[in-house]
N, C-alpha and C. Protein backbone atom coordinates (compact mmCIF):
# COMPACT_ATOMS: atom_id res chain seq x y z
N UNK A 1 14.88 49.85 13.75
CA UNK A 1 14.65 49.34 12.41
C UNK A 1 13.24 48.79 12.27
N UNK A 2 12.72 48.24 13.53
CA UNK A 2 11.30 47.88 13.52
C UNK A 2 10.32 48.82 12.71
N UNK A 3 10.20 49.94 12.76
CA UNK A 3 9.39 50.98 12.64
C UNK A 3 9.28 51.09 10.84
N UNK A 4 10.46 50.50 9.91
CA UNK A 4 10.75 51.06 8.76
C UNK A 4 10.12 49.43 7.90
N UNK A 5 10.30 48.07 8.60
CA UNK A 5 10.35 46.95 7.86
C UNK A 5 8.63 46.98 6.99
N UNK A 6 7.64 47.53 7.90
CA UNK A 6 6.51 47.31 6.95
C UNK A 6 5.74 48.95 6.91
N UNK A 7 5.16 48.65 5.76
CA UNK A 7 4.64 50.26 5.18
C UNK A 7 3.03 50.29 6.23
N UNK A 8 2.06 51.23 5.55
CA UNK A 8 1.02 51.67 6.74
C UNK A 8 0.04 50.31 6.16
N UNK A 9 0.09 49.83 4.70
CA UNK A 9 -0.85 48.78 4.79
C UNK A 9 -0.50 47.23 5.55
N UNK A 10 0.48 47.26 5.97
CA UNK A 10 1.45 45.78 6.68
C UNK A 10 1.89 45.24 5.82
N UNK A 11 2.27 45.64 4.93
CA UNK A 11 3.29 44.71 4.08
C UNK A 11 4.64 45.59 3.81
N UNK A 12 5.91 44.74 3.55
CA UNK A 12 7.22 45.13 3.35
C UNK A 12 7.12 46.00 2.85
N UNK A 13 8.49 46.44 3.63
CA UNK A 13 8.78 47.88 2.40
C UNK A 13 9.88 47.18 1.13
N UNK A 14 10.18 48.14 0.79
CA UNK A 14 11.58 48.04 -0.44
C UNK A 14 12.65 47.80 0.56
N UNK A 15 12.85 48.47 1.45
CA UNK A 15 13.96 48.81 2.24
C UNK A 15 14.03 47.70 3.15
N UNK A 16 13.25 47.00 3.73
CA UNK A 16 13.24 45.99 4.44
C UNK A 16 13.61 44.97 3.64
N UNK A 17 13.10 44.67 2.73
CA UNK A 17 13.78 43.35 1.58
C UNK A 17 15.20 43.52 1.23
N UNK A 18 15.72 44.92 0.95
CA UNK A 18 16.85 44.82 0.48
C UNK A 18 17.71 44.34 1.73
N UNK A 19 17.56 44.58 3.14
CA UNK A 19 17.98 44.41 4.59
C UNK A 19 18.29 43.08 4.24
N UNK A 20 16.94 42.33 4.22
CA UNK A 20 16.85 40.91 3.92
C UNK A 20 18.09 39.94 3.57
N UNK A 21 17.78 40.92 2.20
CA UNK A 21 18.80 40.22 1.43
C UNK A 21 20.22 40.45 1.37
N UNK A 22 20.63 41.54 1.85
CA UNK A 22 22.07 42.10 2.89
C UNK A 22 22.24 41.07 3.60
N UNK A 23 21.80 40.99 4.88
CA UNK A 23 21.13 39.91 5.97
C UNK A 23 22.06 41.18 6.71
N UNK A 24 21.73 42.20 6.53
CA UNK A 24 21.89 43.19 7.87
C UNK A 24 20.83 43.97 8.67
N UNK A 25 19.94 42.64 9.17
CA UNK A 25 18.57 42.99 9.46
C UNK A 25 18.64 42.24 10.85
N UNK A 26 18.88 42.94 12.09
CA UNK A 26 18.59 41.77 13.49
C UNK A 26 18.62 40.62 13.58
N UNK A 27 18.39 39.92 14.19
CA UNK A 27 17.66 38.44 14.14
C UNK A 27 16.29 38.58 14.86
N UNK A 28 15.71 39.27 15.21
CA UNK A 28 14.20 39.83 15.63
C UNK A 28 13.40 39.87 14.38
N UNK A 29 14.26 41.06 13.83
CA UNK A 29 13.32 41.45 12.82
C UNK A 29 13.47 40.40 11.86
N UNK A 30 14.67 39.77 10.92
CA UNK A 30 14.67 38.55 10.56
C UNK A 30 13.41 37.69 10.25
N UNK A 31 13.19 37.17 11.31
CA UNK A 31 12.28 36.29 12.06
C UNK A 31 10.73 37.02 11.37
N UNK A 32 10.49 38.14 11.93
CA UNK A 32 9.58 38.66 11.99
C UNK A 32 9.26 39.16 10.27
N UNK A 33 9.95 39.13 9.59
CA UNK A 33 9.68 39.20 8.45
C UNK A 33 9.29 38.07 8.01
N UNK A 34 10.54 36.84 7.95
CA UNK A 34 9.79 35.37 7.45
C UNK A 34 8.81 34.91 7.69
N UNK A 35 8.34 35.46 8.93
CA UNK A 35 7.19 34.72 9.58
C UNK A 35 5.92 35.79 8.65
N UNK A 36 6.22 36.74 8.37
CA UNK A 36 5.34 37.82 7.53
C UNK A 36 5.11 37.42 6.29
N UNK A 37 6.46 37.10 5.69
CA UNK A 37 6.28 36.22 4.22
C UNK A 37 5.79 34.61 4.12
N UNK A 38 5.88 34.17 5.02
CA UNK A 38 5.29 33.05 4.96
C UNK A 38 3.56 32.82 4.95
N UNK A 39 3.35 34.24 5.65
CA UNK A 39 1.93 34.33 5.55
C UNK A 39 0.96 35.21 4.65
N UNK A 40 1.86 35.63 4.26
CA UNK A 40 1.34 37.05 2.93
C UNK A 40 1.92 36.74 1.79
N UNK A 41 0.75 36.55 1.17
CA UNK A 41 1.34 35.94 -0.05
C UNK A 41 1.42 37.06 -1.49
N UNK A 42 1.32 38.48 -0.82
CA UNK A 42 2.00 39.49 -1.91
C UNK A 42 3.09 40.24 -1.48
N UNK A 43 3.85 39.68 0.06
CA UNK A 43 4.93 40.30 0.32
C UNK A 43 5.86 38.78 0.04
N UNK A 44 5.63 37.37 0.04
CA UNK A 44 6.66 36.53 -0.74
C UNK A 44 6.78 36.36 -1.92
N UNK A 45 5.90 36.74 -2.99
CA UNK A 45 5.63 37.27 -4.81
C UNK A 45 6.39 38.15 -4.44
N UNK A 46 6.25 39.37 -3.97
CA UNK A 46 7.24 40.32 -4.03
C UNK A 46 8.80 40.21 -3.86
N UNK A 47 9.27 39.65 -2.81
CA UNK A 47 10.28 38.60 -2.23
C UNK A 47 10.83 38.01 -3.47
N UNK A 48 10.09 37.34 -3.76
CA UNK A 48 10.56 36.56 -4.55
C UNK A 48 11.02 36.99 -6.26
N UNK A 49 10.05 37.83 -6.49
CA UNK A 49 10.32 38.66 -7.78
C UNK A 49 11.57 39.94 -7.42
N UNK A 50 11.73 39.82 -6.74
CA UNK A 50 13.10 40.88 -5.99
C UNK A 50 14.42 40.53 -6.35
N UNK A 51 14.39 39.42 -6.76
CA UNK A 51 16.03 38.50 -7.06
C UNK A 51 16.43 38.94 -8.41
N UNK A 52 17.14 39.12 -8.51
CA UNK A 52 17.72 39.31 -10.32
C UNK A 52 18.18 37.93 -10.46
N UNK A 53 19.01 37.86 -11.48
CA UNK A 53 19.01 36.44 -12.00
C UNK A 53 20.79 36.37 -11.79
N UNK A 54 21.35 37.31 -11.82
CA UNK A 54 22.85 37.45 -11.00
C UNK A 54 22.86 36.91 -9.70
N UNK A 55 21.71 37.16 -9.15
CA UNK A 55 21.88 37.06 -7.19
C UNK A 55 21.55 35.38 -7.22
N UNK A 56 20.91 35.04 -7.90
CA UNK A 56 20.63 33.31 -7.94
C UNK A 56 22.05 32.41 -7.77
N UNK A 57 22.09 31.66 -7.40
CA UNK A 57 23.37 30.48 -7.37
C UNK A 57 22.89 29.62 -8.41
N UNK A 58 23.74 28.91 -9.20
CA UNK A 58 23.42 28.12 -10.36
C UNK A 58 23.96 26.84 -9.71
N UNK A 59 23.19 25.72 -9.89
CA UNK A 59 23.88 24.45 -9.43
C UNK A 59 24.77 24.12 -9.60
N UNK A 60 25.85 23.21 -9.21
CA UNK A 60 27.18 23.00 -10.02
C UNK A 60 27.05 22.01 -11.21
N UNK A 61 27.36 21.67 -12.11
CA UNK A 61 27.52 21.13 -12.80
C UNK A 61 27.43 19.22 -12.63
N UNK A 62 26.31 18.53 -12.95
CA UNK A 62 26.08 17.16 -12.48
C UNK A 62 25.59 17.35 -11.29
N UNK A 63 24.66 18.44 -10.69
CA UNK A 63 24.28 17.97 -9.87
C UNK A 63 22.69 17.90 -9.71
N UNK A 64 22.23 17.85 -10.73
CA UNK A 64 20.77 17.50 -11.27
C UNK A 64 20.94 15.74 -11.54
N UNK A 65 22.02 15.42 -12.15
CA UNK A 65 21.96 14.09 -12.60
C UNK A 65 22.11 13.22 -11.47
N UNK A 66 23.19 13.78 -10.48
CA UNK A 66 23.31 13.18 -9.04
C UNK A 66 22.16 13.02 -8.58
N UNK A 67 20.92 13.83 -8.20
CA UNK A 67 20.07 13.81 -7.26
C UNK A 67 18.85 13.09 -7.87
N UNK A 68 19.13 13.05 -9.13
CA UNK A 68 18.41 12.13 -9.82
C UNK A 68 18.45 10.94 -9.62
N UNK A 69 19.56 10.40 -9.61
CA UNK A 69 20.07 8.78 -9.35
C UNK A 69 19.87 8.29 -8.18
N UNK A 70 20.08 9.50 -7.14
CA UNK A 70 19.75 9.22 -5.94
C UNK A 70 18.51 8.82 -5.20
N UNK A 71 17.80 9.78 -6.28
CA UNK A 71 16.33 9.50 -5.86
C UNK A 71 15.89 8.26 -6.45
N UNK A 72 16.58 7.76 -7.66
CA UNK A 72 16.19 6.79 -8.87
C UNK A 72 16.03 5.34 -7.40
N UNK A 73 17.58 5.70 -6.71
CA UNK A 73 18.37 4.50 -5.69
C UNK A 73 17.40 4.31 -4.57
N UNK A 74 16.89 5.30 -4.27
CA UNK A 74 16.05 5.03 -3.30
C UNK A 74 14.75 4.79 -3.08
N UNK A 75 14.26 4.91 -4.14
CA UNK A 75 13.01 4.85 -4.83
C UNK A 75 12.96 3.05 -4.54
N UNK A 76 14.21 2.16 -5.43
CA UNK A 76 14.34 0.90 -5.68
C UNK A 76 14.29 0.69 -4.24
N UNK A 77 15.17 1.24 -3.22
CA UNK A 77 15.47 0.46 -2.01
C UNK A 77 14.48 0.43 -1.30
N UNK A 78 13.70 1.35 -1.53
CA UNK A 78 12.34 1.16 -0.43
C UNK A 78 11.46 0.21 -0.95
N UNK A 79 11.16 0.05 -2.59
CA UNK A 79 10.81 -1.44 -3.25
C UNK A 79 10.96 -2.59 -2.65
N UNK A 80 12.26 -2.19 -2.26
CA UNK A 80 12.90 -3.74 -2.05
C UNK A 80 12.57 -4.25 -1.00
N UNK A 81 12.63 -2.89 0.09
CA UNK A 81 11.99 -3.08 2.36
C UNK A 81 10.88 -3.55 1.63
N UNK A 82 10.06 -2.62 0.90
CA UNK A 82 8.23 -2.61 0.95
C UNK A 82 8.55 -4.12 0.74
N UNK A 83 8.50 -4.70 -0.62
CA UNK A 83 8.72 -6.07 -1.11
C UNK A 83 8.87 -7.34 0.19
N UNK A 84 10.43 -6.69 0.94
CA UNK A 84 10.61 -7.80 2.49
C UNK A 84 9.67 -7.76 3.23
N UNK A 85 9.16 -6.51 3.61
CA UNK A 85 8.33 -6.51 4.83
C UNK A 85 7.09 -7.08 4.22
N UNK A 86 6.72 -7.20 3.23
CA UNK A 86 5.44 -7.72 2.86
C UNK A 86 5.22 -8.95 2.81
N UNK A 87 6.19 -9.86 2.36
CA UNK A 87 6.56 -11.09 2.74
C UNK A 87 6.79 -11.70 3.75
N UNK A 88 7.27 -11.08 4.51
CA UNK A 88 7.88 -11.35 5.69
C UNK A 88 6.36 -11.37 6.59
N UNK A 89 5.75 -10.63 6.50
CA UNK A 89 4.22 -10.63 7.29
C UNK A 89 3.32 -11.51 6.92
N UNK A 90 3.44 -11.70 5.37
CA UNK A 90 2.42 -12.82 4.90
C UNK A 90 3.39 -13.88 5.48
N UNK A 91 4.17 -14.25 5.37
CA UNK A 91 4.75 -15.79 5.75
C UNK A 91 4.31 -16.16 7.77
N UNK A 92 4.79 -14.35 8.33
CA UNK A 92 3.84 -14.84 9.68
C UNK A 92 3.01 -14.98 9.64
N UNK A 93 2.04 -14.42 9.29
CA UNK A 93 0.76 -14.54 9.00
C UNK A 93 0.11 -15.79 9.06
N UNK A 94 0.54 -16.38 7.73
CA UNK A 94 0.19 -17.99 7.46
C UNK A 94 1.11 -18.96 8.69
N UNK A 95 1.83 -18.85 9.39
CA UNK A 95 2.60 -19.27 10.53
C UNK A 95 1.49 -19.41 11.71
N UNK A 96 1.09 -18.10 11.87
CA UNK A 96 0.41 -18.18 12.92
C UNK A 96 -1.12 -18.43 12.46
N UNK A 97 -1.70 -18.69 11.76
CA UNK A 97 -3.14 -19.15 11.51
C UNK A 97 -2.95 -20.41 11.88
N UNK A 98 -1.85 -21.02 10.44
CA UNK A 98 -2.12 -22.72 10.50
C UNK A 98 -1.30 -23.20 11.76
N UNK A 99 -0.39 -22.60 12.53
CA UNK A 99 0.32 -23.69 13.34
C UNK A 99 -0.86 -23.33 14.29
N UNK A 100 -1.44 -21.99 14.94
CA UNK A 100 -2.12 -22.21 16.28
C UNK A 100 -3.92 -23.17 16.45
N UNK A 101 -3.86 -22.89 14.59
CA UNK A 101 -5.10 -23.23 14.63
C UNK A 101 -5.07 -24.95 14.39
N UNK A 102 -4.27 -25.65 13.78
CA UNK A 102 -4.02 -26.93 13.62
C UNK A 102 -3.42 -27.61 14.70
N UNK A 103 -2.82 -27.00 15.75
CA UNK A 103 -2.39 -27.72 16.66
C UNK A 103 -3.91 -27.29 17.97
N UNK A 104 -4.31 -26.43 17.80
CA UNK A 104 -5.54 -26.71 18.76
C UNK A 104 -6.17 -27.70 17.90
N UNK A 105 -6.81 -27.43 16.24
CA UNK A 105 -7.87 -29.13 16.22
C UNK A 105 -7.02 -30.38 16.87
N UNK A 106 -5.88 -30.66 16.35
CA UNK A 106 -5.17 -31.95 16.96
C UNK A 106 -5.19 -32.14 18.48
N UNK A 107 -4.84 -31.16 19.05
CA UNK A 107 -4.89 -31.32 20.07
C UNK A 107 -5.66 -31.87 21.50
N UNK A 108 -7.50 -30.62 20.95
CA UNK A 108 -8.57 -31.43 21.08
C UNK A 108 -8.54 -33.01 21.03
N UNK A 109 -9.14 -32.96 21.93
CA UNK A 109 -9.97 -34.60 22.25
C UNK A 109 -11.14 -34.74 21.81
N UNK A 110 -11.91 -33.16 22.60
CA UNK A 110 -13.49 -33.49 22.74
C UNK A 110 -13.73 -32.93 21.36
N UNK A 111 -14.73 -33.87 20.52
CA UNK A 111 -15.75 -33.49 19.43
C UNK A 111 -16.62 -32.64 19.68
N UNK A 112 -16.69 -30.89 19.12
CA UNK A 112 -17.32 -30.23 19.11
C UNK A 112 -18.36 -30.62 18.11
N UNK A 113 -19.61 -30.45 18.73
CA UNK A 113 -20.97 -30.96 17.70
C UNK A 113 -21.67 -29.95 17.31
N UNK A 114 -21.88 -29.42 16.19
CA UNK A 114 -22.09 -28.50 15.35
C UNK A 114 -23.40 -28.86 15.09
N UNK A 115 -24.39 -27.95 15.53
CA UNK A 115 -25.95 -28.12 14.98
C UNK A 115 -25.86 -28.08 13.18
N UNK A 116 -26.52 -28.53 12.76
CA UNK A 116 -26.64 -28.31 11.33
C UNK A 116 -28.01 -27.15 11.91
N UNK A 117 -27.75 -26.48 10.47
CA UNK A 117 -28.55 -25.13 10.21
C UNK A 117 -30.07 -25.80 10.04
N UNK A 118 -31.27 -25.15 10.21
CA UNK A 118 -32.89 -25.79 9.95
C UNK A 118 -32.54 -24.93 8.68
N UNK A 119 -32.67 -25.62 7.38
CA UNK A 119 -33.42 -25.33 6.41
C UNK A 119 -34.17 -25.56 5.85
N UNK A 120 -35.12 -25.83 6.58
CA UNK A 120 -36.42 -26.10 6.04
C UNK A 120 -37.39 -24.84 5.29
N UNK A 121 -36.67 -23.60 6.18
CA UNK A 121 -37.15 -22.25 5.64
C UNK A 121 -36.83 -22.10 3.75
N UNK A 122 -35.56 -22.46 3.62
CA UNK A 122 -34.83 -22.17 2.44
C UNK A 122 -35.31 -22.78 1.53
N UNK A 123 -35.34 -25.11 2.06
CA UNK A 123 -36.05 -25.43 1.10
C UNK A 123 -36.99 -24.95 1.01
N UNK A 124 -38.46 -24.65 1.51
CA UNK A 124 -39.57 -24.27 1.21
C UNK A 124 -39.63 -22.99 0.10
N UNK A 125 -38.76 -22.19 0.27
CA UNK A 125 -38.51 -20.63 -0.37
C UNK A 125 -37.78 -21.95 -2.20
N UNK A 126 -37.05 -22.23 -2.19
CA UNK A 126 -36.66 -23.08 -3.61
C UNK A 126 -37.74 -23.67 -4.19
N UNK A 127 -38.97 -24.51 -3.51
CA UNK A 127 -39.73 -24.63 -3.59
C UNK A 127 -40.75 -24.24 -4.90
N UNK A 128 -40.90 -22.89 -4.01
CA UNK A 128 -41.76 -22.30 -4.68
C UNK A 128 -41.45 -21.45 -5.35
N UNK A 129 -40.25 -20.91 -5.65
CA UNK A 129 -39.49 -20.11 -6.89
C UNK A 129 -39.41 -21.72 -7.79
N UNK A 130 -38.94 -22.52 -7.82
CA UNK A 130 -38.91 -23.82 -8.32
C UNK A 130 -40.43 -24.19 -9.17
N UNK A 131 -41.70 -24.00 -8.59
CA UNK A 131 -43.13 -24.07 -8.93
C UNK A 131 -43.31 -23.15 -10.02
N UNK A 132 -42.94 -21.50 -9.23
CA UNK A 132 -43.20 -20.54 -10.05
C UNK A 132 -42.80 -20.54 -10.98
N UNK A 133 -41.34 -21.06 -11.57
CA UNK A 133 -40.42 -21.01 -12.38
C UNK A 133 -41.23 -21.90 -13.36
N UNK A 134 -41.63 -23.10 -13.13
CA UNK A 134 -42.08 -24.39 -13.91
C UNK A 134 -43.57 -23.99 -14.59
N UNK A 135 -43.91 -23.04 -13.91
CA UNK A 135 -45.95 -22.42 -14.01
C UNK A 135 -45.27 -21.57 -15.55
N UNK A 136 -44.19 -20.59 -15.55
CA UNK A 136 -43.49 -19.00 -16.29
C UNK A 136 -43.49 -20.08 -17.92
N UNK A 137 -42.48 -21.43 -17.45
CA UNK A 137 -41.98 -22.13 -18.39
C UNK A 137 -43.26 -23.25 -19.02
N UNK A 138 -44.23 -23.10 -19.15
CA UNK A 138 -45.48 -23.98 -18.79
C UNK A 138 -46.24 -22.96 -19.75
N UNK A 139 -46.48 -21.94 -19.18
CA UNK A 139 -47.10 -21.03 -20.30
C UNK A 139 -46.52 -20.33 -21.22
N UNK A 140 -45.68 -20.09 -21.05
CA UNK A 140 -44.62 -19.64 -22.38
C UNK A 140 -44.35 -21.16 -23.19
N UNK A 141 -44.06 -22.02 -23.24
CA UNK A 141 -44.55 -22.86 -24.13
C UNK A 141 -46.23 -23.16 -24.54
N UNK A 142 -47.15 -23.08 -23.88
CA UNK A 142 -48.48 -22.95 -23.98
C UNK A 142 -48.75 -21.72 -25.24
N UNK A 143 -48.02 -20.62 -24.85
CA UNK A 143 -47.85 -19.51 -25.70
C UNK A 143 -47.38 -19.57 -26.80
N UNK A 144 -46.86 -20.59 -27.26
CA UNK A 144 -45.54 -20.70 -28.41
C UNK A 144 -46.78 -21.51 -29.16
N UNK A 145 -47.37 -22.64 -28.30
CA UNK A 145 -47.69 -23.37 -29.27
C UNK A 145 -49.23 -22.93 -29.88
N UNK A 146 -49.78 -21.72 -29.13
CA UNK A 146 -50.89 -21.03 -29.99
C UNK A 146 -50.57 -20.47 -30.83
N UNK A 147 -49.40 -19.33 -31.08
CA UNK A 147 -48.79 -18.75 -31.93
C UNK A 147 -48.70 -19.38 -33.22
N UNK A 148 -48.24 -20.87 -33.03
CA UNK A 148 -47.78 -21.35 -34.15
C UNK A 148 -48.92 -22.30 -35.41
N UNK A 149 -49.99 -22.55 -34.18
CA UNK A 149 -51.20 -22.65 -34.74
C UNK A 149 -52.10 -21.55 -35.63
């Protein structure tokens, strides 16, 4: 049956699909077709346009609305984990900052002595944006009051 499933360009025949869809086709060849349609995408168009609308199964009745609800249900329930677990981490979270970090300051004895920062750089830099600023505002009133003369 190997020899008949695909024509000389490699794609299905007629006769191999109808096999298919019999399912009186090996389990070799089977295989070897799906794995063909999965990768050729004008022998699964074909495949697929092959079905009449008789050969289709129709859902049963409520069972669009079922799978709806279901999904509606689970949609909420994972809300609800996401929601716990998110809480549940922020509350460790804040557990373990303030208890490990408040019971080491208390705990401490020794006063850690913290250099203060030299800003002497910074004041100096305020300084003179501070100057410049007062020189901008200095002549722009200087300016105003020739204008108005």
């Amino acid at each position: 049956m190997s020899e008949v499933l695909f024509d000389e360009n490699g794609h299905l025949t007629e006769k191999s699909i109808k096999c298919l869809k019999d399912g009186s086709l090996k389990s070799e060849d089977t295989i070897m077709i799906l794995d063909h349609v999965s990768e050729c995408e004008r022998c699964s168009a074909y495949l697929a346009d092959g079905f009449d609308d008789t050969e289709l199964v129709k859902a049963p009745f409520g069972f669009c609305d079922e799978v709806e609800n279901k999904i509606k249900s689970r949609k909420s329930n994972e809300f609800i984990f996401y929601s716990v677990r998110v809480s549940i981490a922020a509350c460790m979270a804040l557990m373990i900052v303030f208890s490990n970090t408040l019971n080491f300051i208390v705990n401490t004895k020794k006063v850690v002595g913290i250099a203060p920062p030299n800003l002497s750089i910074v004041n100096s830099i305020n300084t003179n944006i501070s100057n410049f600023s007062q020189k901008i505002i200095n002549m722009e009133g200087f300016n105003n009051e020739n204008e108005k003369r």
